[in-house]
C-alpha atoms as a PDB file:
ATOM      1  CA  UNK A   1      73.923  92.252 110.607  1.00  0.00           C
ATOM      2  CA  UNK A   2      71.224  91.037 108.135  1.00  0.00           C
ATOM      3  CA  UNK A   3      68.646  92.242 110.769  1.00  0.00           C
ATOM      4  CA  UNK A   4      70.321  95.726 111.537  1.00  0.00           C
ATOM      5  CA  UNK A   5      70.329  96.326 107.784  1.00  0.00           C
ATOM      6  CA  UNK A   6      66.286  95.569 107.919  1.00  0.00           C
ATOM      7  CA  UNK A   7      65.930  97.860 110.325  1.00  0.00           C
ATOM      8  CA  UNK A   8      66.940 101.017 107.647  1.00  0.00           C
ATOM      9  CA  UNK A   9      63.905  99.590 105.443  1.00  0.00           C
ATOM     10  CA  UNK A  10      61.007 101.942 105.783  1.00  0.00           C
ATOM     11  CA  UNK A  11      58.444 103.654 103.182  1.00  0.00           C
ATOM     12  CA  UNK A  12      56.586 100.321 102.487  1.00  0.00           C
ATOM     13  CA  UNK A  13      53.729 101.789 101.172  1.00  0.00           C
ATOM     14  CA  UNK A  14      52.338 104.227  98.298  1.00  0.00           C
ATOM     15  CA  UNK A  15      53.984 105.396  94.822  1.00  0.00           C
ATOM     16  CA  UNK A  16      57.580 105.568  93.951  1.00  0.00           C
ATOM     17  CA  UNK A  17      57.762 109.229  94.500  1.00  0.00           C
ATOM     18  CA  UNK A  18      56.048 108.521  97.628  1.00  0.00           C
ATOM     19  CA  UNK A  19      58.871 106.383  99.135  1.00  0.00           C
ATOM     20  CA  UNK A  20      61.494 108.903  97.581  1.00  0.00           C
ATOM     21  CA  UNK A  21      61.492 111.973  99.779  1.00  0.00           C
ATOM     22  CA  UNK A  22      63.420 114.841  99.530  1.00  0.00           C
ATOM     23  CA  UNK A  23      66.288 114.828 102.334  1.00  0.00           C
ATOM     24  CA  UNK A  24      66.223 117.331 105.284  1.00  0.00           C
ATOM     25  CA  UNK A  25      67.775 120.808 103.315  1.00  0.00           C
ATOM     26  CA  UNK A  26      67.563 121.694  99.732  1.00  0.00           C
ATOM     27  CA  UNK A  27      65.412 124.820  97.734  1.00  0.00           C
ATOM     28  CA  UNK A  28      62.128 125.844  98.394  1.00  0.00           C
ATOM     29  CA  UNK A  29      59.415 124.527  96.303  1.00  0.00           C
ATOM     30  CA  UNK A  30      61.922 121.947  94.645  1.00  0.00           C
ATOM     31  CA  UNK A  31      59.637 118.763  92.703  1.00  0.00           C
ATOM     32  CA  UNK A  32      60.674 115.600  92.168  1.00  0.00           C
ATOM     33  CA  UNK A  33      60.164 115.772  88.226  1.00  0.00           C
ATOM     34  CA  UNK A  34      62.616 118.747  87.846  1.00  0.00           C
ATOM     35  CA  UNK A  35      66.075 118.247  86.510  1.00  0.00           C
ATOM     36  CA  UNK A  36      68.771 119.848  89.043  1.00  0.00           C
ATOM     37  CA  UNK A  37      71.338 119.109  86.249  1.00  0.00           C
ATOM     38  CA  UNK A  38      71.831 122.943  84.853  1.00  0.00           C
ATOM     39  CA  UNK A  39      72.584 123.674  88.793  1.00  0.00           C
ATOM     40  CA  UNK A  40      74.542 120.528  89.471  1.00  0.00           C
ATOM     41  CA  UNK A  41      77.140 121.620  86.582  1.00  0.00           C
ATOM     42  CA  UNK A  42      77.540 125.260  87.764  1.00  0.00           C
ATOM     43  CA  UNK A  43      78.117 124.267  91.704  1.00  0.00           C
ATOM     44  CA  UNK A  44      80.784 121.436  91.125  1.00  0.00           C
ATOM     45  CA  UNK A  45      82.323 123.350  88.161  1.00  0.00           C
ATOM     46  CA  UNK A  46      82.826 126.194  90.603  1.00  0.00           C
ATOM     47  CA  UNK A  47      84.524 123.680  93.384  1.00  0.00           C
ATOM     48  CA  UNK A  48      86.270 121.750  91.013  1.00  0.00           C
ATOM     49  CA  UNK A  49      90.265 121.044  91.281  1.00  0.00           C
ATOM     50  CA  UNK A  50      91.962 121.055  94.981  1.00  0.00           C
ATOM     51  CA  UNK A  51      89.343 122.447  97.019  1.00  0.00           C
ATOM     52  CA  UNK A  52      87.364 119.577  95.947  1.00  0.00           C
ATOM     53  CA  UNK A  53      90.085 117.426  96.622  1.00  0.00           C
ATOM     54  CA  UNK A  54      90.730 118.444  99.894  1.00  0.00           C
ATOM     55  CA  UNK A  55      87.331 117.206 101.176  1.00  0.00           C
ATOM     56  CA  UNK A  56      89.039 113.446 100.631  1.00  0.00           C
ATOM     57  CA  UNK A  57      92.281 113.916 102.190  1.00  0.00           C
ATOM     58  CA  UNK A  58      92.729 111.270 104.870  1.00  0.00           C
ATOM     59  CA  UNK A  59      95.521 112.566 106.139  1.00  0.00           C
ATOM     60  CA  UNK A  60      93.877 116.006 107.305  1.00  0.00           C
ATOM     61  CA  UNK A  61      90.384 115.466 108.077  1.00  0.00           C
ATOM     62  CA  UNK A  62      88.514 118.037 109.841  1.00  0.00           C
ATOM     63  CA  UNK A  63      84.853 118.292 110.757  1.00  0.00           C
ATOM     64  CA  UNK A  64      83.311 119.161 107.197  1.00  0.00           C
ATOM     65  CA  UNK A  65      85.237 116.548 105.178  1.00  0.00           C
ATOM     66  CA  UNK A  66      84.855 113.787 107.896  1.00  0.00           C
ATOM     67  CA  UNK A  67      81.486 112.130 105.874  1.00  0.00           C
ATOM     68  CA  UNK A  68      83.359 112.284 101.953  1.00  0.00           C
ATOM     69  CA  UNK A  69      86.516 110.706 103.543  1.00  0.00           C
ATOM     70  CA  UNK A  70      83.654 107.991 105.509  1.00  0.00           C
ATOM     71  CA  UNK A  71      81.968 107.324 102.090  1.00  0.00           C
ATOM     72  CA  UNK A  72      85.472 107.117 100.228  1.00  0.00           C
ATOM     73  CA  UNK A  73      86.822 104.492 102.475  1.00  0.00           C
ATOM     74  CA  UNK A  74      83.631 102.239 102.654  1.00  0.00           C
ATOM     75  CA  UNK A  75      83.623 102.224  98.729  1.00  0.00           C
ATOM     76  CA  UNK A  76      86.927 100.819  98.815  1.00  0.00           C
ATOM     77  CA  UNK A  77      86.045  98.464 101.191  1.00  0.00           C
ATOM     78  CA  UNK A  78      83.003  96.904  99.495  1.00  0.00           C
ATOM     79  CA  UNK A  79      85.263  96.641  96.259  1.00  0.00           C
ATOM     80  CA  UNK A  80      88.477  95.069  98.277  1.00  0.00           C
ATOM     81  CA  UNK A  81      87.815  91.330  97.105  1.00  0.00           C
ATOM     82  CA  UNK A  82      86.514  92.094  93.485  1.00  0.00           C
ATOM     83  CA  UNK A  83      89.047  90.755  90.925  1.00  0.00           C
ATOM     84  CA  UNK A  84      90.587  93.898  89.425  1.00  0.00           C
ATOM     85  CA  UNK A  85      88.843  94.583  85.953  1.00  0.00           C
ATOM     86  CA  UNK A  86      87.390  98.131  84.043  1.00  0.00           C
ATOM     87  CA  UNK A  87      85.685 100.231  86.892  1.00  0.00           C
ATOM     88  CA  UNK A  88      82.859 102.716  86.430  1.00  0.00           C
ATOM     89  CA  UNK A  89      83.089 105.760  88.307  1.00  0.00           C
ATOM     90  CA  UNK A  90      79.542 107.735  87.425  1.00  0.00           C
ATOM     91  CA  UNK A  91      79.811 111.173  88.837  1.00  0.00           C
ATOM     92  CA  UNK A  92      83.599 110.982  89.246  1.00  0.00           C
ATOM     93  CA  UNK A  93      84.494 114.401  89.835  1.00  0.00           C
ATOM     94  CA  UNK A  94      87.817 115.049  89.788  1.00  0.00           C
ATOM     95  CA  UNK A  95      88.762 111.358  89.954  1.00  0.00           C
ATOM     96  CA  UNK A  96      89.266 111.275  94.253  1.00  0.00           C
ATOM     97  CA  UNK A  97      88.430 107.325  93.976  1.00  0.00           C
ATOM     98  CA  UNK A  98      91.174 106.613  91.102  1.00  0.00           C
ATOM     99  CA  UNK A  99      94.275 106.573  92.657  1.00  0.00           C
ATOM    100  CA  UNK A 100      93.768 103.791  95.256  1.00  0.00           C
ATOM    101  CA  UNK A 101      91.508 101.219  92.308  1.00  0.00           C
ATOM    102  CA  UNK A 102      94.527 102.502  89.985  1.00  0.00           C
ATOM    103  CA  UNK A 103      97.184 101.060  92.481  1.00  0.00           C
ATOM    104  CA  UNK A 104      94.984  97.794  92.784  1.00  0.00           C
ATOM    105  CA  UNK A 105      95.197  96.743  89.240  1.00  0.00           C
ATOM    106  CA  UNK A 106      92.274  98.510  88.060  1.00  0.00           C
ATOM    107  CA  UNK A 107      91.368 100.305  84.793  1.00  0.00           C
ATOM    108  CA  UNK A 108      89.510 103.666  86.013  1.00  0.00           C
ATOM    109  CA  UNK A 109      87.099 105.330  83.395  1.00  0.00           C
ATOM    110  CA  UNK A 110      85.141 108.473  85.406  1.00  0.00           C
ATOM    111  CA  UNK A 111      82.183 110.507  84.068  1.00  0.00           C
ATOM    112  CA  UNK A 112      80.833 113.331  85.145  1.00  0.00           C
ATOM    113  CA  UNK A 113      78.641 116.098  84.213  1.00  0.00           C
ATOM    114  CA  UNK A 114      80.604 119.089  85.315  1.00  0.00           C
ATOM    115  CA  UNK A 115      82.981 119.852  82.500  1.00  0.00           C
ATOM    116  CA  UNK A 116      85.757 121.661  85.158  1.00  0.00           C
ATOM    117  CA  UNK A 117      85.929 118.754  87.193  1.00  0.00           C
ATOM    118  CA  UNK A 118      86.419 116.375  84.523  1.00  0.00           C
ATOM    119  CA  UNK A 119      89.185 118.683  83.003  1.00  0.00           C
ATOM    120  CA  UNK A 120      91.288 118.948  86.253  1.00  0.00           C
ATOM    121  CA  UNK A 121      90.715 115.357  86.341  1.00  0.00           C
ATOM    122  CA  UNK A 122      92.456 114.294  82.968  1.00  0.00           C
ATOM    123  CA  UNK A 123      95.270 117.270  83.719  1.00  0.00           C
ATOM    124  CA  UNK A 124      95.672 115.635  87.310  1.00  0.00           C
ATOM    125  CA  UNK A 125      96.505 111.536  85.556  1.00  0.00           C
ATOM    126  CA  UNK A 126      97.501 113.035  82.633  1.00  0.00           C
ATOM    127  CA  UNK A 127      99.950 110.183  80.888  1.00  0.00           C
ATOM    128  CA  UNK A 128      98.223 107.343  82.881  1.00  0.00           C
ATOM    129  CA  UNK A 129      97.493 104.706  81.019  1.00  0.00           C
ATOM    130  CA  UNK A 130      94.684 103.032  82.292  1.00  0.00           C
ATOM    131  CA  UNK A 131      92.191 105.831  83.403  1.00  0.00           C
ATOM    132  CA  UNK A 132      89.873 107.909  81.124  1.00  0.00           C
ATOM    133  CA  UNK A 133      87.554 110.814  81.979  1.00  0.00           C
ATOM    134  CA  UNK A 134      84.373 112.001  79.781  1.00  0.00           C
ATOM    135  CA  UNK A 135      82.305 114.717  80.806  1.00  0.00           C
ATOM    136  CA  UNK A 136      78.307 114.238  79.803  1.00  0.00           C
ATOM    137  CA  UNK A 137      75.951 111.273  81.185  1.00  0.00           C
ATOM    138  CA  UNK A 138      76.470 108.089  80.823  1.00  0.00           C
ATOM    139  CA  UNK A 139      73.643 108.403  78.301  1.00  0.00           C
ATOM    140  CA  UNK A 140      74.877 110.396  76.577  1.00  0.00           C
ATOM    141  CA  UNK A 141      78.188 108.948  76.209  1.00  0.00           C
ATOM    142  CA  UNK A 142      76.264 105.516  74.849  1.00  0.00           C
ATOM    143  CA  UNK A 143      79.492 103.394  76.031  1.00  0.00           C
ATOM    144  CA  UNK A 144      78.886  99.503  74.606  1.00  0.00           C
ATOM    145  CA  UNK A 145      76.825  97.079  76.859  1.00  0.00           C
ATOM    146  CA  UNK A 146      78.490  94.750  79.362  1.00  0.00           C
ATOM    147  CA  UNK A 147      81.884  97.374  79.105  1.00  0.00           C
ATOM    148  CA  UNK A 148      82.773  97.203  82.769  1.00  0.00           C
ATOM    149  CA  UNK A 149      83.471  94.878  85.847  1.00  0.00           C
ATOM    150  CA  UNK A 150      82.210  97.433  88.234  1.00  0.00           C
ATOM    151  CA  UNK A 151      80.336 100.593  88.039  1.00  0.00           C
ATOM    152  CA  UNK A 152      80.033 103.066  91.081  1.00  0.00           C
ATOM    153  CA  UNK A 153      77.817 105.863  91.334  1.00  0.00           C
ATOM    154  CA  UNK A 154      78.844 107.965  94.529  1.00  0.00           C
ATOM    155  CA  UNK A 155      77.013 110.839  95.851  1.00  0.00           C
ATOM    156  CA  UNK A 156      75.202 111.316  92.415  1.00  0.00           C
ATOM    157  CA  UNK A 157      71.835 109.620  92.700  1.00  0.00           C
ATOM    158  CA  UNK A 158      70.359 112.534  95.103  1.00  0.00           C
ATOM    159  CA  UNK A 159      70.876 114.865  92.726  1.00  0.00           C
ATOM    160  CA  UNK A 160      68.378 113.067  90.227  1.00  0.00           C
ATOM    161  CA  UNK A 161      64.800 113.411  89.582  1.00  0.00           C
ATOM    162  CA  UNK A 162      62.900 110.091  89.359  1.00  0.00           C
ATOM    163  CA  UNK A 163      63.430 109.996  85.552  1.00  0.00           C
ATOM    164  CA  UNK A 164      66.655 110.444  85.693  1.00  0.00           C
ATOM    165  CA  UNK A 165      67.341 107.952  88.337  1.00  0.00           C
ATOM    166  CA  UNK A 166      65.671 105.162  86.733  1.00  0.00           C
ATOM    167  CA  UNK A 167      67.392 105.968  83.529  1.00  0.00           C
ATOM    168  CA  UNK A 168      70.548 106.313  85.610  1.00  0.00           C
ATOM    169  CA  UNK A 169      70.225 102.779  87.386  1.00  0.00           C
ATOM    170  CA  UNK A 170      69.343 100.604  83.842  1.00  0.00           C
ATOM    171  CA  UNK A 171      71.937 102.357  82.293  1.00  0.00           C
ATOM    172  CA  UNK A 172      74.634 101.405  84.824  1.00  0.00           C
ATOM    173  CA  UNK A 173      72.763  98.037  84.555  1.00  0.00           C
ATOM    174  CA  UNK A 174      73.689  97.609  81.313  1.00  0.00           C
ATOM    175  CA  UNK A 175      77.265  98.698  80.781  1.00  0.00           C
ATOM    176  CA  UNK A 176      77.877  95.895  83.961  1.00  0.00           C
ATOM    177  CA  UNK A 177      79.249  92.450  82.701  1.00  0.00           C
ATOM    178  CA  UNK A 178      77.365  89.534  84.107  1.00  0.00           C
ATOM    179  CA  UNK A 179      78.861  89.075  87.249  1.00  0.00           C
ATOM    180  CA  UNK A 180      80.071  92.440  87.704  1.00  0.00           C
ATOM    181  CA  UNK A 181      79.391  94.522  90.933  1.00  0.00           C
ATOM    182  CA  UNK A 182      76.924  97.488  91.402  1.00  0.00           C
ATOM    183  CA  UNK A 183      77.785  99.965  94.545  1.00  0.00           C
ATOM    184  CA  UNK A 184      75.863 103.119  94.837  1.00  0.00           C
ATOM    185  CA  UNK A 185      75.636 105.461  98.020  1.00  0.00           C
ATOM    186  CA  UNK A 186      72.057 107.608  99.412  1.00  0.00           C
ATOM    187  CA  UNK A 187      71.099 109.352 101.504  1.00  0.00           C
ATOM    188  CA  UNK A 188      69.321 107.431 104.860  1.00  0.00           C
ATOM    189  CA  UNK A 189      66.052 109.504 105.040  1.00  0.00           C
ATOM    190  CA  UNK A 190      65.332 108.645 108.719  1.00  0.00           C
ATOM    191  CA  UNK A 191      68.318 109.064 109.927  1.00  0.00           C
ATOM    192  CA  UNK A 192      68.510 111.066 113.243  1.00  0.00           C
ATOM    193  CA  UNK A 193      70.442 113.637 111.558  1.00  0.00           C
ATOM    194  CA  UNK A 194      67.757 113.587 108.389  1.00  0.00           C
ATOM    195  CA  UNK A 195      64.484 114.023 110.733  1.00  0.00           C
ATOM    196  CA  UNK A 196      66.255 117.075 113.028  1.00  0.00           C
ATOM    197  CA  UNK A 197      67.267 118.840 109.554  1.00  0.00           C
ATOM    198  CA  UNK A 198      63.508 118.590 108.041  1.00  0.00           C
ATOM    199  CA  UNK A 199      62.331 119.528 111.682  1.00  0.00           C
ATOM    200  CA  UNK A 200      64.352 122.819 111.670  1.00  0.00           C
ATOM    201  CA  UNK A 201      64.344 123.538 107.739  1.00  0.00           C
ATOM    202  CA  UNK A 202      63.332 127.123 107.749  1.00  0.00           C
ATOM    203  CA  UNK A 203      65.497 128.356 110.783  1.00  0.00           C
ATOM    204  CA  UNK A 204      68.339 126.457 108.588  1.00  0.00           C
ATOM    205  CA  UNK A 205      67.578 128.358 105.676  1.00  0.00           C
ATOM    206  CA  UNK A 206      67.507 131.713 107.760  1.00  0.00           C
ATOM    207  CA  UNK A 207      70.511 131.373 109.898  1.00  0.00           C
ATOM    208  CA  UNK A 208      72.179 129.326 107.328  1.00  0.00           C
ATOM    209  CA  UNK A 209      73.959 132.734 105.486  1.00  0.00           C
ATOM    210  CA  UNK A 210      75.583 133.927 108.971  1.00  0.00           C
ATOM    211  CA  UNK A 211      76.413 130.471 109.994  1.00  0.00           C
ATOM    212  CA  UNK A 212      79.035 130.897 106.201  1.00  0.00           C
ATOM    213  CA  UNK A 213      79.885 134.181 107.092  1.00  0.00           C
ATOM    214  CA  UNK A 214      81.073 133.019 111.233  1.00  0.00           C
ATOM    215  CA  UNK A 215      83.375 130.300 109.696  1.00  0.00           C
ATOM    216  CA  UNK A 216      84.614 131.630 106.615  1.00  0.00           C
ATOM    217  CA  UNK A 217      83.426 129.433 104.510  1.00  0.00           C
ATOM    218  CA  UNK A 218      82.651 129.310 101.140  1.00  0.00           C
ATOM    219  CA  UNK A 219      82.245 125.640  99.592  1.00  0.00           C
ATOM    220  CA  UNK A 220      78.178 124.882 100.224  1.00  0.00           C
ATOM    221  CA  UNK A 221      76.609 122.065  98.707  1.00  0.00           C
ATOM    222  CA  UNK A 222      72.939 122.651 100.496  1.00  0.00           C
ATOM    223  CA  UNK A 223      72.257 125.031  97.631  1.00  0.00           C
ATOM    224  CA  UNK A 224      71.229 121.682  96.064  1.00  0.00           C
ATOM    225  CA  UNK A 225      68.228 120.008  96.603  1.00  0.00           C
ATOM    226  CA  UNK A 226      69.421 116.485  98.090  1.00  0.00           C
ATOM    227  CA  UNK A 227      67.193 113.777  97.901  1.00  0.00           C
ATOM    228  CA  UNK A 228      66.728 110.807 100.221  1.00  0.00           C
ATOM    229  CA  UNK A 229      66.174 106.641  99.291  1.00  0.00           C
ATOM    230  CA  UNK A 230      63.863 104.003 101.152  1.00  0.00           C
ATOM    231  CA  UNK A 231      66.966 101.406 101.164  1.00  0.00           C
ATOM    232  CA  UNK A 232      64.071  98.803  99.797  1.00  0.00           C
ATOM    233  CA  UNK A 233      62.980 101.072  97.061  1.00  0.00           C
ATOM    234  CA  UNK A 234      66.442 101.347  95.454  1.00  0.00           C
ATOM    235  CA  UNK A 235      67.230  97.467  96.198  1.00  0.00           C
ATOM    236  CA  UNK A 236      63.716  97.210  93.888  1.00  0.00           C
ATOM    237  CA  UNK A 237      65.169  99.337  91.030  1.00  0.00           C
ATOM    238  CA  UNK A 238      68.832  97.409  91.099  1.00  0.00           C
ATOM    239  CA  UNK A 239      66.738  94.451  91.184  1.00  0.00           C
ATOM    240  CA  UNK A 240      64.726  95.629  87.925  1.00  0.00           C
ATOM    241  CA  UNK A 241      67.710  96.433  86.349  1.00  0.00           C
ATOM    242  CA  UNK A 242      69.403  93.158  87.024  1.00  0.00           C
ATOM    243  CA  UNK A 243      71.483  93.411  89.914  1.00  0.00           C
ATOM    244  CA  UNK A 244      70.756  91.599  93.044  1.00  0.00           C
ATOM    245  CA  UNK A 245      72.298  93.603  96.507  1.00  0.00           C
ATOM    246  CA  UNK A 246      74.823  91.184  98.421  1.00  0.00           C
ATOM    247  CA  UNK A 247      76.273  93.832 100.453  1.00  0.00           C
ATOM    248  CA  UNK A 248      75.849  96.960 102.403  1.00  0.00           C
ATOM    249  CA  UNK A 249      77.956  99.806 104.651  1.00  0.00           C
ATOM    250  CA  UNK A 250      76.548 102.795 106.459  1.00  0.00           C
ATOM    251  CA  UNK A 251      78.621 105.607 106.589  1.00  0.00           C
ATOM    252  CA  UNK A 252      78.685 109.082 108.356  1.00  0.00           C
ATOM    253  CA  UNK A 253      77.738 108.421 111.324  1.00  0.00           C
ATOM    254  CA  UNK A 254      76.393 111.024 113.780  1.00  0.00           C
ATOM    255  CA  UNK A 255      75.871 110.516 117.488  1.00  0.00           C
ATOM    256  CA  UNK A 256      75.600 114.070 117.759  1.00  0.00           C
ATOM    257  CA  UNK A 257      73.797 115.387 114.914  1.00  0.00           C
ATOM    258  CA  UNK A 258      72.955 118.253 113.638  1.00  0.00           C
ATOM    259  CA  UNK A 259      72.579 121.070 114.626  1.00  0.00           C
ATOM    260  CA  UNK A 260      74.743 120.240 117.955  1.00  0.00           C
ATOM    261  CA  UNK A 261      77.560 119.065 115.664  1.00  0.00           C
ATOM    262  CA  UNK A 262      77.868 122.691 114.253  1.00  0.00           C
ATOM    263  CA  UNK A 263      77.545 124.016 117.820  1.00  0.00           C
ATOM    264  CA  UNK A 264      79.623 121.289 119.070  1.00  0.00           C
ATOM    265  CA  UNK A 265      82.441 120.370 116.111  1.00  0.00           C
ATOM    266  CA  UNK A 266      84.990 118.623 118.225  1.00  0.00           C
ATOM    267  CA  UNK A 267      82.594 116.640 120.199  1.00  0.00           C
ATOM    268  CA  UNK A 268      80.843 115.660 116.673  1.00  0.00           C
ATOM    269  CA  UNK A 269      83.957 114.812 115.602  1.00  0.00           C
ATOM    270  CA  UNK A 270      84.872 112.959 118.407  1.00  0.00           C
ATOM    271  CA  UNK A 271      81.620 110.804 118.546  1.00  0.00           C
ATOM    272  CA  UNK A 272      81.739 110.366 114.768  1.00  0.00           C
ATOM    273  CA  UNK A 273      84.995 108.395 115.225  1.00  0.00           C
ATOM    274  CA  UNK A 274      83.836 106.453 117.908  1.00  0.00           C
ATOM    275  CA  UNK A 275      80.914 105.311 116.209  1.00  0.00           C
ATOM    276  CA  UNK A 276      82.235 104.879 112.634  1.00  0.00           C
ATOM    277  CA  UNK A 277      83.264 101.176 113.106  1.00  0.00           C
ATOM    278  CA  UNK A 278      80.260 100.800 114.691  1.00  0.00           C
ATOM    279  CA  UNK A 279      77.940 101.333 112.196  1.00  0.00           C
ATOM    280  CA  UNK A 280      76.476  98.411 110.438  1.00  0.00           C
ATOM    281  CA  UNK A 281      75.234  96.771 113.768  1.00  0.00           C
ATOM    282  CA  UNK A 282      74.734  99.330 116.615  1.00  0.00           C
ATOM    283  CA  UNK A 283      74.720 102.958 115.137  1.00  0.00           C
ATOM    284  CA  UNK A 284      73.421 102.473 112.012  1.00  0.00           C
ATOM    285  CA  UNK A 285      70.538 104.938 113.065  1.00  0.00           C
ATOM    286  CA  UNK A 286      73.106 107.900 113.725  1.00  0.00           C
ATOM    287  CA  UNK A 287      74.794 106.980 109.764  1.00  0.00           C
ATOM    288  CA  UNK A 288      72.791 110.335 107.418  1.00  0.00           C
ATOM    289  CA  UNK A 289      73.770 107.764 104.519  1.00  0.00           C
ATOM    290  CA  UNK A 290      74.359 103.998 102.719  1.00  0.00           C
ATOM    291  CA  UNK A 291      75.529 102.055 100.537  1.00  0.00           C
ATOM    292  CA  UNK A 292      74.599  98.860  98.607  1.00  0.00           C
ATOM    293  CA  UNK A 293      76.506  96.487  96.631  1.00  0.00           C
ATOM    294  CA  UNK A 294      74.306  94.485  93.992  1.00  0.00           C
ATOM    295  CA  UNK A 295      75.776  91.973  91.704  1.00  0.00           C
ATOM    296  CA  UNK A 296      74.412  91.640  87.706  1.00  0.00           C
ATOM    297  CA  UNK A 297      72.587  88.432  86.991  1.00  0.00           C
ATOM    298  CA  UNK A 298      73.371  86.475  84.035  1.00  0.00           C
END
């Protein structure tokens, strides 16, 4: 396992914003010192409430919801044997991950930036207890150091530009008790499914539009620029911050990937659920994304 999980290392060389690449789709022109937060807040305020919630139901997955339903359930499993405590969700939305920590024993406080999402949130657990939502950054918010057992930041670190990420990781750092657990998701970028979407970016962008129209779709997330993470660069910057990984999951996996898995949904599908189980040994190559669990020294 330990040497499947080397094999995702790569980027060993240069700068920090060398080994941080943008992932395969995103805007034209986009820089890795530009704040996506403005555009972040009007995307996810606009697919807040149940169409957002629909992308984790396990009980009717389809083709476009497969990966959030993936990254949901390897979460959970990376937390199963942590002693129920106060749990971090940083870029909550409208608080998907609560309800299973919430039956566990856990206290569930989620932040997020978009200010819909965090209001359907506190109308959806409205007169529970133990879970709190705040809408801002967790910098903003300035909760007290060492507040939490756990703090998770799913599908929020691609969205950041290096300041913000580095800011983003001590900060998490800090509001960990010692001995509480770290688990963040990226995006894998040499994934199979990463190096055919930067290989056929600009036909993507063109035929992207039509490709809506066909299916009738209207939720779109590639409007954002999504960035992609050297697995060894963000072990360094736990590891600066004070958390040391002791665990990992892949997730999405993609024997057919794209753009064969638009052209071919049910045979993506299909593959994608043989493969799944699969994936921290012998298809962690097909997986478009990770996870690592890091632990805070002290």
């Amino acid at each position: 396992m330990k040497r499947a999980f080397r094999r995702l290392n790569c980027c060993r060389t240069g700068s920090f914003s060398d080994k941080v690449g943008i992932a395969c789709w995103g805007t034209p022109g986009s820089r890795r010192d530009m704040s996506q937060q403005p555009t972040v807040i009007r995307v996810f305020d606009r697919f807040s409430g149940e169409a957002w919630d629909a992308l984790y139901d396990e009980h009717a997955p389809a083709v476009d919801t497969w990966k959030f339903i993936q990254r949901k359930l390897r979460v959970e499993e990376l937390l199963a044997t942590e002693k129920p405590g106060r749990l971090l969700d940083a870029g909550c939305g409208t608080g998907v991950m609560a309800p299973v920590f919430l039956k566990r024993g856990w206290e569930f406080v989620g932040v997020d930036v978009a200010p819909k999402m965090i209001d359907y949130a506190r109308q959806r657990f409205a007169g529970q207890p133990t879970t709190q939502f705040h809408a801002g950054t967790l910098e903003a918010l300035k909760f007290p150091a060492s507040s939490f057992d756990a703090v998770m930041a799913m599908g929020l670190l691609e969205y950041l530009n290096d300041e913000e990420l580095r800011s983003a990781v001590r900060e998490m750092a800090r509001l960990l008790k010692p001995g509480g657990v770290l688990v963040v998701s990226a995006i894998q970028p040499n994934s199979l499914d990463s190096v055919l979407r930067r290989w056929l970016a600009l036909p993507t962008r063109l035929l992207k539009p039509l490709y809506m129209k066909l299916r009738g779709k209207q939720f779109d997330l590639d409007t954002l620029v999504h960035r992609a993470f050297a697995v060894r660069e963000l072990e360094r910057l736990m590891s600066e911050a004070g958390c040391v990984r002791e665990d990992h999951a892949y997730y999405n996996v993609l024997p057919v990937p794209f753009p064969l898995d638009k052209a071919l949904p049910k045979l993506a599908a299909a593959a994608s659920r043989w493969a799944e189980p699969k994936q921290r040994d012998h298809f962690h190559w097909a997986a478009t994304a990770y996870m690592l669990k890091a632990r805070k020294q002290g």
